[in-house]
C-alpha atoms as a PDB file:
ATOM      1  CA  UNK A   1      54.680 -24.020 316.524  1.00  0.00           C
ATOM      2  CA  UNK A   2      57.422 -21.932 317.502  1.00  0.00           C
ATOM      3  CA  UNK A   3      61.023 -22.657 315.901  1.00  0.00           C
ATOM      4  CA  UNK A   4      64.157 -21.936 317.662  1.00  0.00           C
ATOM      5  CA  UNK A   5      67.706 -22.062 316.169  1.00  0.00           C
ATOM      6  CA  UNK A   6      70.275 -21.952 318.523  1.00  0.00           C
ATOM      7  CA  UNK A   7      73.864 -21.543 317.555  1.00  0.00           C
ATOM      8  CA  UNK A   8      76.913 -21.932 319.499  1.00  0.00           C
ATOM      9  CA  UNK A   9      80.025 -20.140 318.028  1.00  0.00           C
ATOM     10  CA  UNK A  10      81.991 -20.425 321.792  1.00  0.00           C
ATOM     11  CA  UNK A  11      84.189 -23.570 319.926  1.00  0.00           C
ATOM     12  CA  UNK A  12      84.812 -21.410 317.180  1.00  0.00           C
ATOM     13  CA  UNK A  13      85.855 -18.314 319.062  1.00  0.00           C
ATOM     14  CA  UNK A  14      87.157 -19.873 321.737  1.00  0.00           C
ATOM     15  CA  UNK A  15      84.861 -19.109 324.590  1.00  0.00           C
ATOM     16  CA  UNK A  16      82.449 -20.556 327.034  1.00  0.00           C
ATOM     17  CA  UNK A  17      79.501 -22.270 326.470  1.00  0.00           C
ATOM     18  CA  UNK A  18      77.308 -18.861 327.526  1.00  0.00           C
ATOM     19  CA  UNK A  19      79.349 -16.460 326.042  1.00  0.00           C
ATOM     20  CA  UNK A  20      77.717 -17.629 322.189  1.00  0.00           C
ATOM     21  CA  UNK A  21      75.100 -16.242 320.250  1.00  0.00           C
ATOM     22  CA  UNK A  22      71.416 -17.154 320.467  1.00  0.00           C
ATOM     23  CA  UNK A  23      69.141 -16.607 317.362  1.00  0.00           C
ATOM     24  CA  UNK A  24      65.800 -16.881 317.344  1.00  0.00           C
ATOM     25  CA  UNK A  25      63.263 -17.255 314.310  1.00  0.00           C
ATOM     26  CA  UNK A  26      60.106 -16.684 315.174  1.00  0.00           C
ATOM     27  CA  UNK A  27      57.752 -15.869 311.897  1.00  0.00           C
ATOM     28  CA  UNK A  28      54.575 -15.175 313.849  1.00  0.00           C
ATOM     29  CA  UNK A  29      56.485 -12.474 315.961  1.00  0.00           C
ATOM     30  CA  UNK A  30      57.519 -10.877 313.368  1.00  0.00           C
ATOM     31  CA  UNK A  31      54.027 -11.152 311.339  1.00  0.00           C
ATOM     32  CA  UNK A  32      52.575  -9.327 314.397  1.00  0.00           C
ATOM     33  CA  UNK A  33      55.126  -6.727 314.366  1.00  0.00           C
ATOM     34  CA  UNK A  34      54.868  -5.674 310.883  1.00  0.00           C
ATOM     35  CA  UNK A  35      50.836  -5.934 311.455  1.00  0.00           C
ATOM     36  CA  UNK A  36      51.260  -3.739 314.327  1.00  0.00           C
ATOM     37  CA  UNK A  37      53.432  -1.479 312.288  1.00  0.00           C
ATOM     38  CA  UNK A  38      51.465  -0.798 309.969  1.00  0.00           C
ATOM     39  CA  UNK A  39      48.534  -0.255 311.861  1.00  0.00           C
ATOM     40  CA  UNK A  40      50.111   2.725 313.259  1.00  0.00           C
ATOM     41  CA  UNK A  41      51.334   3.913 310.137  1.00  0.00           C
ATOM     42  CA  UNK A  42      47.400   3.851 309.156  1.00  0.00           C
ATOM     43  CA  UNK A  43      46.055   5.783 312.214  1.00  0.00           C
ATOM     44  CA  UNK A  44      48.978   8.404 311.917  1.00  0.00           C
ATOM     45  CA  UNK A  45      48.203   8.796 308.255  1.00  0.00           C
ATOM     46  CA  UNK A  46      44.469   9.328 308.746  1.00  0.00           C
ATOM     47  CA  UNK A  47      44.982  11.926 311.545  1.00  0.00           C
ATOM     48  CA  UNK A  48      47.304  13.813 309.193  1.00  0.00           C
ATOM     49  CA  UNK A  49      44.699  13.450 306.546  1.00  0.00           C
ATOM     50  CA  UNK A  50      41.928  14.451 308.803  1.00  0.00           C
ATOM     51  CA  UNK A  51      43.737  17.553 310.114  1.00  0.00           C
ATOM     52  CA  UNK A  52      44.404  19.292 307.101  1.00  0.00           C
ATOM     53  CA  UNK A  53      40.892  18.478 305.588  1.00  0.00           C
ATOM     54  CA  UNK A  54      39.485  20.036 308.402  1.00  0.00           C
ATOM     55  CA  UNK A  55      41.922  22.650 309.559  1.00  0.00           C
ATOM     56  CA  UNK A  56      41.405  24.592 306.296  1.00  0.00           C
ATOM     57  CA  UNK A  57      37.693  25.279 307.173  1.00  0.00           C
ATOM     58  CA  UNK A  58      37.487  29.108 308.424  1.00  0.00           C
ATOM     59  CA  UNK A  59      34.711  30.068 310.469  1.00  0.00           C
ATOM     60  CA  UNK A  60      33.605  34.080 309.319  1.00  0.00           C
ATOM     61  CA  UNK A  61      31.617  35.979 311.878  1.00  0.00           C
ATOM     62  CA  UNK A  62      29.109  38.227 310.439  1.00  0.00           C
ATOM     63  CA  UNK A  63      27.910  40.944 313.108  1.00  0.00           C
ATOM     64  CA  UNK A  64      25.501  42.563 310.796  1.00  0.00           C
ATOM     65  CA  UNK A  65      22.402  43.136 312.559  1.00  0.00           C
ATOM     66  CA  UNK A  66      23.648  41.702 315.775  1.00  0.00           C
ATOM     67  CA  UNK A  67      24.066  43.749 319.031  1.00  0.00           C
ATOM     68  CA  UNK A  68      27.406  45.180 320.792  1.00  0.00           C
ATOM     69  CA  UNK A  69      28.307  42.163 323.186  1.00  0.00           C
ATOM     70  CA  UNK A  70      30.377  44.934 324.831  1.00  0.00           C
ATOM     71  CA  UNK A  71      27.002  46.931 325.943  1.00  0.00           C
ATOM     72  CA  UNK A  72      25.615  44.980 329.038  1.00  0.00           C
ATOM     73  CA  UNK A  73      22.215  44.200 329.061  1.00  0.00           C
ATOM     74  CA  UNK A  74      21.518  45.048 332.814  1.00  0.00           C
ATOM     75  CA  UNK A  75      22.266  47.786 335.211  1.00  0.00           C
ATOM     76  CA  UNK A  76      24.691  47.903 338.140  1.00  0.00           C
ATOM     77  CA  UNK A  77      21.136  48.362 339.722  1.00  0.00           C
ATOM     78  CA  UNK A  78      19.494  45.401 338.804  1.00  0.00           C
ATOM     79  CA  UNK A  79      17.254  46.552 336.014  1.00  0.00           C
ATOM     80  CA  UNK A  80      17.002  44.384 332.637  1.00  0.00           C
ATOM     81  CA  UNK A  81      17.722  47.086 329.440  1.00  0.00           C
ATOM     82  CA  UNK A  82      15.910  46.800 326.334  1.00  0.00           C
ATOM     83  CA  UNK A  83      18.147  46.889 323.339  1.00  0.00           C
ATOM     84  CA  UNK A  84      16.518  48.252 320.146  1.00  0.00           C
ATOM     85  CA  UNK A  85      18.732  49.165 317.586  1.00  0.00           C
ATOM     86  CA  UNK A  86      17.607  52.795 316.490  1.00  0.00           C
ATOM     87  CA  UNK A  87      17.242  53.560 312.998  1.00  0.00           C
ATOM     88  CA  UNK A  88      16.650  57.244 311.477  1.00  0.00           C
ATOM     89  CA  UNK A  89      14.183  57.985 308.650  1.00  0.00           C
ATOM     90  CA  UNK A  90      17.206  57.465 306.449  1.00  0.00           C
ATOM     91  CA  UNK A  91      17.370  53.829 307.236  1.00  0.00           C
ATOM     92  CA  UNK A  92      21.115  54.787 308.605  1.00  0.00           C
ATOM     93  CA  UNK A  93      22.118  53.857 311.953  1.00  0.00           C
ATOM     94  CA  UNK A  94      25.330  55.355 313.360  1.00  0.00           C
ATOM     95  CA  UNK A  95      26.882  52.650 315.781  1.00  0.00           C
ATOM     96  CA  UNK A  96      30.470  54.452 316.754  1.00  0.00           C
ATOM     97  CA  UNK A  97      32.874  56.594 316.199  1.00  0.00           C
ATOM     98  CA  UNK A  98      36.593  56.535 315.710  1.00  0.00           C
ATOM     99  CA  UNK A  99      37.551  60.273 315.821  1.00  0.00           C
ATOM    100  CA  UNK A 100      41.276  62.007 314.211  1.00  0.00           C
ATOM    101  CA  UNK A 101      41.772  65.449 313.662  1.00  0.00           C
ATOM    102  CA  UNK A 102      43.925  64.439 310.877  1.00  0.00           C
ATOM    103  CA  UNK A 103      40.972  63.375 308.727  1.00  0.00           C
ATOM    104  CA  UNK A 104      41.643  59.321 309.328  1.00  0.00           C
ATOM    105  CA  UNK A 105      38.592  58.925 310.846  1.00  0.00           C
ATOM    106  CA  UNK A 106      35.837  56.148 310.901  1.00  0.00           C
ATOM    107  CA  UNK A 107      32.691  55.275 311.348  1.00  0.00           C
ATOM    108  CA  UNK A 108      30.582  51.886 312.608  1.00  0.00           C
ATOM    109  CA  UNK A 109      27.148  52.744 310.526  1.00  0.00           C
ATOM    110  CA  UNK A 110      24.778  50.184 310.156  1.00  0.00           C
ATOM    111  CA  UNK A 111      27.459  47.528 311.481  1.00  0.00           C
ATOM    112  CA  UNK A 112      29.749  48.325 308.989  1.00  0.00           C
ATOM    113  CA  UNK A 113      32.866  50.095 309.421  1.00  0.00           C
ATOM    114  CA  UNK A 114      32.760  53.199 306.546  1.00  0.00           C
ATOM    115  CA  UNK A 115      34.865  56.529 306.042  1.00  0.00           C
ATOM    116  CA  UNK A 116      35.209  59.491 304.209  1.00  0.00           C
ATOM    117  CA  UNK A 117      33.387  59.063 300.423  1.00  0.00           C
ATOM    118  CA  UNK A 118      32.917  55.265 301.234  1.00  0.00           C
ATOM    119  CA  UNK A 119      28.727  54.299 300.399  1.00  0.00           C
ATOM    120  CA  UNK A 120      26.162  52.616 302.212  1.00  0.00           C
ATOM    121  CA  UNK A 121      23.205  51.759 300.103  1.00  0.00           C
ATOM    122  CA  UNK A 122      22.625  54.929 298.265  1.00  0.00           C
ATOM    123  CA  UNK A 123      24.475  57.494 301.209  1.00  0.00           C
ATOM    124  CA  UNK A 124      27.772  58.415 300.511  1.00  0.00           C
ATOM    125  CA  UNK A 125      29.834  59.638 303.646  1.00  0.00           C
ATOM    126  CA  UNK A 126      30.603  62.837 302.958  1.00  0.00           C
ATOM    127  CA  UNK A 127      32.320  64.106 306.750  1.00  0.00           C
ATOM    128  CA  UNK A 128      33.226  62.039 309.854  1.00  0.00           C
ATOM    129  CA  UNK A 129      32.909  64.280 313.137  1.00  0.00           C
ATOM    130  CA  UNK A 130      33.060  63.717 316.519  1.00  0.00           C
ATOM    131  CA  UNK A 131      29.319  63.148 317.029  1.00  0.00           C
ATOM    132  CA  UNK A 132      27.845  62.497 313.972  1.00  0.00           C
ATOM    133  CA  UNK A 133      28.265  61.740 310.139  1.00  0.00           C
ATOM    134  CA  UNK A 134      27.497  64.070 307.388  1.00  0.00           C
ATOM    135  CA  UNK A 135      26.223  61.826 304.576  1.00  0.00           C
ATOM    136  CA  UNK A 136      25.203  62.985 300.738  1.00  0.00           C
ATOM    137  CA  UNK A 137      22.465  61.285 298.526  1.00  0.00           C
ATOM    138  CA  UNK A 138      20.959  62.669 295.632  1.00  0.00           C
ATOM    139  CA  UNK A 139      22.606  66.317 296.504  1.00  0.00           C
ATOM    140  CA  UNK A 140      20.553  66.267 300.065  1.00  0.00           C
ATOM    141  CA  UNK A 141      22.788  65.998 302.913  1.00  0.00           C
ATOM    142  CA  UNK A 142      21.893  64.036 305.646  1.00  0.00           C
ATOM    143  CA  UNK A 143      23.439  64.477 309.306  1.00  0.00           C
ATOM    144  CA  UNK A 144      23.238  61.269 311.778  1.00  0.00           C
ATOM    145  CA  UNK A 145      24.128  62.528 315.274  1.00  0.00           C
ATOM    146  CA  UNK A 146      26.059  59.317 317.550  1.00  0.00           C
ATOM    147  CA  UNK A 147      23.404  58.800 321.291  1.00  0.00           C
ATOM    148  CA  UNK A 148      25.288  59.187 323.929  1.00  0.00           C
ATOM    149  CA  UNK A 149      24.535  55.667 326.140  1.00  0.00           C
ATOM    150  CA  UNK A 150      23.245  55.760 329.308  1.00  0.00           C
ATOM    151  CA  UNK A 151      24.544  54.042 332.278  1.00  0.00           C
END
Protein backbone atom coordinates (compact mmCIF):
# COMPACT_ATOMS: atom_id res chain seq x y z
CA UNK A 1 0.00 0.00 0.00
CA UNK A 2 1.19 3.22 -1.03
CA UNK A 3 1.80 6.00 1.79
CA UNK A 4 1.45 9.59 1.13
CA UNK A 5 2.47 12.46 3.49
CA UNK A 6 1.25 15.60 2.58
CA UNK A 7 2.36 18.75 4.26
CA UNK A 8 1.03 22.13 4.11
CA UNK A 9 3.51 24.92 5.16
CA UNK A 10 1.07 27.84 3.25
CA UNK A 11 -0.12 28.82 7.23
CA UNK A 12 3.30 28.95 8.15
CA UNK A 13 4.63 31.01 5.29
CA UNK A 14 1.82 32.77 4.71
CA UNK A 15 0.53 31.59 1.40
CA UNK A 16 -2.24 29.81 -0.33
CA UNK A 17 -3.40 26.58 0.11
CA UNK A 18 -1.50 25.41 -3.44
CA UNK A 19 1.41 27.29 -3.10
CA UNK A 20 2.78 24.41 -0.15
CA UNK A 21 4.93 21.61 -0.45
CA UNK A 22 3.87 18.06 -1.31
CA UNK A 23 6.10 15.09 -0.14
CA UNK A 24 5.71 11.90 -1.10
CA UNK A 25 7.15 8.54 0.48
CA UNK A 26 6.89 5.93 -1.56
CA UNK A 27 9.42 2.88 -0.45
CA UNK A 28 8.59 0.60 -3.36
CA UNK A 29 9.51 3.48 -5.87
CA UNK A 30 12.42 3.94 -4.58
CA UNK A 31 13.26 0.01 -4.12
CA UNK A 32 12.73 -0.13 -7.92
CA UNK A 33 14.93 2.69 -8.59
CA UNK A 34 17.89 1.59 -6.77
CA UNK A 35 17.11 -2.07 -8.39
CA UNK A 36 17.08 -0.45 -11.65
CA UNK A 37 20.24 1.37 -10.78
CA UNK A 38 22.09 -1.06 -10.16
CA UNK A 39 21.19 -3.16 -12.86
CA UNK A 40 22.75 -0.75 -15.12
CA UNK A 41 25.68 -0.34 -13.14
CA UNK A 42 26.02 -4.33 -13.72
CA UNK A 43 25.58 -4.36 -17.55
CA UNK A 44 27.98 -1.26 -17.91
CA UNK A 45 30.50 -3.01 -15.74
CA UNK A 46 30.41 -6.29 -17.68
CA UNK A 47 30.75 -4.53 -21.09
CA UNK A 48 33.81 -2.73 -19.72
CA UNK A 49 35.02 -6.03 -18.46
CA UNK A 50 34.26 -7.79 -21.63
CA UNK A 51 35.98 -5.18 -23.83
CA UNK A 52 39.24 -5.16 -22.44
CA UNK A 53 39.35 -9.05 -22.04
CA UNK A 54 38.75 -9.27 -25.50
CA UNK A 55 40.22 -6.19 -27.08
CA UNK A 56 43.73 -7.32 -26.03
CA UNK A 57 43.53 -10.43 -28.33
CA UNK A 58 45.75 -9.61 -31.60
CA UNK A 59 45.09 -11.44 -34.60
CA UNK A 60 48.89 -12.15 -36.53
CA UNK A 61 48.69 -12.93 -40.20
CA UNK A 62 51.20 -15.34 -41.34
CA UNK A 63 51.62 -15.21 -45.31
CA UNK A 64 54.19 -17.89 -45.40
CA UNK A 65 53.38 -20.18 -48.07
CA UNK A 66 50.33 -18.29 -49.14
CA UNK A 67 49.95 -16.59 -52.59
CA UNK A 68 50.17 -12.68 -53.60
CA UNK A 69 46.38 -11.63 -53.24
CA UNK A 70 47.65 -8.73 -55.39
CA UNK A 71 48.35 -11.23 -58.53
CA UNK A 72 44.83 -11.94 -60.09
CA UNK A 73 44.01 -15.26 -60.79
CA UNK A 74 42.32 -14.65 -64.26
CA UNK A 75 43.04 -12.77 -67.39
CA UNK A 76 41.45 -9.60 -68.77
CA UNK A 77 40.64 -12.39 -71.40
CA UNK A 78 38.79 -14.71 -69.52
CA UNK A 79 41.30 -17.45 -68.93
CA UNK A 80 41.66 -19.06 -65.26
CA UNK A 81 45.80 -18.88 -64.30
CA UNK A 82 47.39 -21.56 -62.48
CA UNK A 83 49.43 -20.33 -59.60
CA UNK A 84 52.38 -22.58 -58.64
CA UNK A 85 54.80 -21.11 -56.57
CA UNK A 86 58.27 -21.88 -58.32
CA UNK A 87 61.00 -23.14 -56.36
CA UNK A 88 64.80 -23.53 -57.65
CA UNK A 89 66.99 -26.56 -56.86
CA UNK A 90 68.11 -24.47 -53.93
CA UNK A 91 64.78 -24.69 -52.28
CA UNK A 92 64.89 -20.60 -52.58
CA UNK A 93 62.15 -18.82 -54.12
CA UNK A 94 62.63 -15.13 -54.96
CA UNK A 95 59.10 -13.41 -54.58
CA UNK A 96 60.11 -9.44 -55.15
CA UNK A 97 62.27 -6.99 -55.21
CA UNK A 98 62.73 -3.65 -53.56
CA UNK A 99 65.64 -2.09 -55.55
CA UNK A 100 68.20 1.23 -54.15
CA UNK A 101 71.27 2.11 -55.64
CA UNK A 102 72.32 3.13 -52.28
CA UNK A 103 72.65 -0.46 -51.08
CA UNK A 104 69.13 -0.34 -48.87
CA UNK A 105 67.71 -2.82 -50.77
CA UNK A 106 65.35 -5.86 -50.09
CA UNK A 107 64.22 -8.83 -50.95
CA UNK A 108 60.66 -11.00 -50.56
CA UNK A 109 62.43 -14.71 -50.72
CA UNK A 110 60.52 -17.48 -49.73
CA UNK A 111 57.77 -15.01 -48.20
CA UNK A 112 60.06 -13.47 -46.09
CA UNK A 113 61.35 -10.11 -46.40
CA UNK A 114 65.56 -10.54 -46.20
CA UNK A 115 68.60 -8.16 -47.10
CA UNK A 116 72.07 -7.88 -47.42
CA UNK A 117 73.97 -10.79 -45.02
CA UNK A 118 70.46 -11.63 -43.51
CA UNK A 119 69.99 -15.98 -43.74
CA UNK A 120 67.41 -18.13 -44.92
CA UNK A 121 67.88 -21.68 -43.88
CA UNK A 122 71.47 -22.24 -44.63
CA UNK A 123 71.76 -19.20 -47.67
CA UNK A 124 73.10 -16.15 -46.60
CA UNK A 125 72.24 -13.07 -48.91
CA UNK A 126 75.22 -12.02 -50.06
CA UNK A 127 73.97 -9.06 -53.00
CA UNK A 128 70.48 -7.63 -53.72
CA UNK A 129 70.19 -6.57 -57.55
CA UNK A 130 67.67 -5.52 -59.63
CA UNK A 131 66.70 -8.97 -60.93
CA UNK A 132 68.00 -11.38 -58.81
CA UNK A 133 69.79 -12.26 -55.43
CA UNK A 134 73.28 -13.40 -55.07
CA UNK A 135 73.18 -15.82 -52.12
CA UNK A 136 76.41 -17.73 -50.36
CA UNK A 137 76.29 -21.24 -48.66
CA UNK A 138 79.08 -23.29 -47.89
CA UNK A 139 81.49 -20.87 -50.14
CA UNK A 140 79.14 -21.74 -53.40
CA UNK A 141 77.29 -18.84 -54.56
CA UNK A 142 74.02 -19.20 -55.68
CA UNK A 143 72.19 -16.58 -58.08
CA UNK A 144 68.14 -16.57 -58.04
CA UNK A 145 67.01 -14.48 -61.03
CA UNK A 146 63.20 -12.53 -60.12
CA UNK A 147 60.33 -13.99 -63.43
CA UNK A 148 59.11 -11.37 -64.95
CA UNK A 149 54.94 -12.02 -64.71
CA UNK A 150 52.99 -12.27 -67.51
CA UNK A 151 49.88 -10.45 -68.21
Amino acid sequence: MTKFKIQNKSSATGGSAFGGKIKISNTKTKVLSFGICALLLFCALCFVLCHFLYAQEQFVYDAKGKRNPFIPLVTPDGRLLKLEKEQTLSGLSLEGIIYDEHGLSYAIVNSEVVRVSDKIGDYQVLKIEKNKVIFIKGGQITEVELKEEGP
